[in-house]
Protein backbone atom coordinates (compact mmCIF):
# COMPACT_ATOMS: atom_id res chain seq x y z
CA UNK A 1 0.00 0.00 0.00
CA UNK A 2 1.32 3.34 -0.66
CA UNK A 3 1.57 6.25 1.78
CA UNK A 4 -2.25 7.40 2.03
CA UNK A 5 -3.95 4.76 1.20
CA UNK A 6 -5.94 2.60 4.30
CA UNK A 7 -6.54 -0.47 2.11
CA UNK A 8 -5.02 -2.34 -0.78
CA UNK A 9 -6.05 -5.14 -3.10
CA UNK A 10 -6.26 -8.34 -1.83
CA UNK A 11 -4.12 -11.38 -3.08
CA UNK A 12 -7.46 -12.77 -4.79
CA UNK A 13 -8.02 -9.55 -6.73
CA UNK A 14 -8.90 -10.60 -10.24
CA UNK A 15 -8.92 -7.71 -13.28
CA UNK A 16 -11.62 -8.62 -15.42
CA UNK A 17 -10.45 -6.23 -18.27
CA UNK A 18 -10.12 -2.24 -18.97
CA UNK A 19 -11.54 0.47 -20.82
CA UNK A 20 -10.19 3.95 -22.00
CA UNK A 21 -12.43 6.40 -20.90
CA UNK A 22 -12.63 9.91 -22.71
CA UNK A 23 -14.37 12.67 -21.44
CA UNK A 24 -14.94 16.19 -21.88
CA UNK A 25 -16.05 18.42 -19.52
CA UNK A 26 -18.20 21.71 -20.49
CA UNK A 27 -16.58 24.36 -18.10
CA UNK A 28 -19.53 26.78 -17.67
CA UNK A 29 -21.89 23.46 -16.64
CA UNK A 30 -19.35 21.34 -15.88
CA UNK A 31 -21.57 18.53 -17.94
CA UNK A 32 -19.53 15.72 -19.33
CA UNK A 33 -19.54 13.62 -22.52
CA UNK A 34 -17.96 10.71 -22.04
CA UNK A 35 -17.57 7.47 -23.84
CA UNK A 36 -15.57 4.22 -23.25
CA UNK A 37 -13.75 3.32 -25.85
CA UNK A 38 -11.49 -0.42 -25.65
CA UNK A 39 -8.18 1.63 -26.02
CA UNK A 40 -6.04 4.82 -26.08
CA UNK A 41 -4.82 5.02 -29.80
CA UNK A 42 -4.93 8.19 -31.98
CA UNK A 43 -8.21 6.23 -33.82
CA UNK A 44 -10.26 6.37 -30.26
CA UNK A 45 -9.38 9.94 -30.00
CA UNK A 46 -11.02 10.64 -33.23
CA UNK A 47 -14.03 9.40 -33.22
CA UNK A 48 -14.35 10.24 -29.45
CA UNK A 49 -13.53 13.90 -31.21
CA UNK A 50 -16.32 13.24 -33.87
CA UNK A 51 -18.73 12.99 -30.95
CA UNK A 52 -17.58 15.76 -28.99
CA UNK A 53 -18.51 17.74 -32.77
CA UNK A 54 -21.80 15.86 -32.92
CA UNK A 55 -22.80 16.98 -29.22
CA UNK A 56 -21.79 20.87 -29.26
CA UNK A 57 -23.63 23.33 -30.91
CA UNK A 58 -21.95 24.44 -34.54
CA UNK A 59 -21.76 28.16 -33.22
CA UNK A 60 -19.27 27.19 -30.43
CA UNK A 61 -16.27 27.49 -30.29
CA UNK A 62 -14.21 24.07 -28.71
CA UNK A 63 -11.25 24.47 -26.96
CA UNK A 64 -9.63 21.17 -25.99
CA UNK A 65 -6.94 20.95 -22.85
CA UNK A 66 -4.94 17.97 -23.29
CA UNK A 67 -1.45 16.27 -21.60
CA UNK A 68 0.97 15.60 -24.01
CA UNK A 69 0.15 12.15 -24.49
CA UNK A 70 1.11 10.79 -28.04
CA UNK A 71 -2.26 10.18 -29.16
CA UNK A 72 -3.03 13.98 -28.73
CA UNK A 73 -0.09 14.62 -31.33
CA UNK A 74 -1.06 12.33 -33.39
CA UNK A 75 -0.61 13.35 -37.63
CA UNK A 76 -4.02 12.32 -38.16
CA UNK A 77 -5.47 14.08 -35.36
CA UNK A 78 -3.47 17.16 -36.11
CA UNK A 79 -4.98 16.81 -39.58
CA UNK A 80 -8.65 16.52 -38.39
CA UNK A 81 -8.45 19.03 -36.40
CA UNK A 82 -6.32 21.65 -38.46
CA UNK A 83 -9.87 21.02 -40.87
CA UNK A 84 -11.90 21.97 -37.99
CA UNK A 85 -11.42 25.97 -37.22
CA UNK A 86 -13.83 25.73 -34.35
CA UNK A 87 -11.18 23.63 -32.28
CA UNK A 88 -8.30 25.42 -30.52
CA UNK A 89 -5.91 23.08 -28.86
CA UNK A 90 -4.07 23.98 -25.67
CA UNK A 91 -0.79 21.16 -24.11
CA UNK A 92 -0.80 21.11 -20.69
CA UNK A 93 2.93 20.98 -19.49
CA UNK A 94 4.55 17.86 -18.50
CA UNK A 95 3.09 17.00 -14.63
CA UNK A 96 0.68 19.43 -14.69
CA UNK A 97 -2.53 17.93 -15.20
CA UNK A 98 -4.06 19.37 -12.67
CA UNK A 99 -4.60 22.58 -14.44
CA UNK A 100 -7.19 20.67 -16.75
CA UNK A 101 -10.64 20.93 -14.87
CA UNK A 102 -11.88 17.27 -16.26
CA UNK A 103 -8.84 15.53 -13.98
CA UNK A 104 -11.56 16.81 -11.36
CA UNK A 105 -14.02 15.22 -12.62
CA UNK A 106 -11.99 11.91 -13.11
CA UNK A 107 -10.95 12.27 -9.67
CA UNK A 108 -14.82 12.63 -8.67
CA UNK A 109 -16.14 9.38 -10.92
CA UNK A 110 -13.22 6.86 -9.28
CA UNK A 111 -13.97 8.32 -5.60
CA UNK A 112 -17.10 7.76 -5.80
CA UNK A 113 -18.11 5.22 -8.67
CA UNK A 114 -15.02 2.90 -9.75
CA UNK A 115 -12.51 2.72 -6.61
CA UNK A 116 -13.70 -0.75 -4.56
CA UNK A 117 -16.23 -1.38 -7.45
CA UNK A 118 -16.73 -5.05 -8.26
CA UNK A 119 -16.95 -5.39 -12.43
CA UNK A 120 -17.37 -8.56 -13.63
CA UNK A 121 -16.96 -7.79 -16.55
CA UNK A 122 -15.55 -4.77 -18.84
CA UNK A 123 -19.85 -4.37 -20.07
CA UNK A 124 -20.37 -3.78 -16.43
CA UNK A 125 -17.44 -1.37 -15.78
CA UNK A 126 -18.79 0.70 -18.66
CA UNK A 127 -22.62 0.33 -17.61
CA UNK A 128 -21.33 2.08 -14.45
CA UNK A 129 -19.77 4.68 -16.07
CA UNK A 130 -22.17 5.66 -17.83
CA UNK A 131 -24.96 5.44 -15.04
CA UNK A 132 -22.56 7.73 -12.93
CA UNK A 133 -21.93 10.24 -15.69
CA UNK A 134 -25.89 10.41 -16.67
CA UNK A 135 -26.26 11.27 -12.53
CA UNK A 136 -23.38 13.68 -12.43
CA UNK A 137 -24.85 15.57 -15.26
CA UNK A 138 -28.74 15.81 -14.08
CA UNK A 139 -26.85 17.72 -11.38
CA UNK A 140 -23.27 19.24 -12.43
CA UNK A 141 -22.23 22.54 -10.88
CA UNK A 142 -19.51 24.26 -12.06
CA UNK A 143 -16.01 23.72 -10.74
CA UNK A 144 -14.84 26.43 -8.55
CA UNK A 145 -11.39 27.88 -8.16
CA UNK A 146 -10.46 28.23 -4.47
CA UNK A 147 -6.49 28.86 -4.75
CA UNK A 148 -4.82 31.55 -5.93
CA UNK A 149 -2.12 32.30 -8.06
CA UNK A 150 -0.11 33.43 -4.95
CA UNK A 151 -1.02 30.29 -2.93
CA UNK A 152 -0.29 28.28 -5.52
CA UNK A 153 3.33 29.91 -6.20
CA UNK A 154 3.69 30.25 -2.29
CA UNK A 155 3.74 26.31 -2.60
CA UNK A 156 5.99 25.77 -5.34
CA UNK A 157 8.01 28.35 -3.69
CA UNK A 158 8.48 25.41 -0.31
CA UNK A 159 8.80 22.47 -3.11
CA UNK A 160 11.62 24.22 -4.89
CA UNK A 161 13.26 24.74 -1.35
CA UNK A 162 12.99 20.76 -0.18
CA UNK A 163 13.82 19.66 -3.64
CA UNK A 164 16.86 22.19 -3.62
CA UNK A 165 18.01 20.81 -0.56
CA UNK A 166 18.55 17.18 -1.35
């Protein structure tokens, strides 16, 4: 168990399969499409980016904050995008995926719908995604920021100093 954590997986634990789940998170309503896709490759991003297009009104604008994850650089996504002059896309820097609001809302769904779920399958790990996303939406609120930019620097401020020390 790591430093935090009050219980672990037991020696019996059994995986019964993964999904990839993309998700984008409306800022003002902080409403989520999401969809489960069976893995992370530049083709999954597409078509998860095809239904992001479907699902937002033409007159919006889309402005996508991503990690630098290959799939996000992807030629073909580049492409499909580049075709696309409603989509502005914005790189978070390396570690700091915090500054994109859905790692909130991925934080939220494993608190409180994955972490010590029992799926039985992949179809069930998906059926609860879903039923947990259709809830969060009937009753999103938007995300709030609490820190401030001096906080926030205050802290990096300490973690350069015990970093610089060792």
């Amino acid at each position: 168990m790591g430093l935090g954590y009050v219980e672990g997986v037991t020696h019996s634990y059994i995986r019964n399969g993964t999904t990839t789940l993309f998700a984008a998170l409306e800022v003002a309503s902080a409403k989520v499409l999401a969809q489960c896709k069976p893995k992370h490759r530049h083709q999954e991003f597409l078509q998860f980016l095809k239904h992001i297009d479907k699902n937002v009104p033409k007159d919006l604008d889309i402005h996508l904050v991503v990690d630098n994850y290959g799939t996000h650089k992807h030629e073909k996504v580049k492409r499909w995008l580049a075709s696309k002059k409603r989509y502005h896309i914005h790189y978070t820097p390396t570690y700091a995926s915090w500054l994109n609001q859905v790692e909130i809302w991925f934080g939220i769904i494993t608190q409180k719908a994955i972490r010590r779920g029992t799926f039985r399958s992949v179809k069930d790990l998906i059926t609860c995604i879903k039923t947990f996303t259709d809830s969060y939406n009937s009753n999103s609120r938007p995300f709030v920021w609490t820190a401030t930019a001096d906080s926030i620097l205050q802290k990096i401020k300490i973690i350069f100093k015990l970093i610089h020390g060792t």
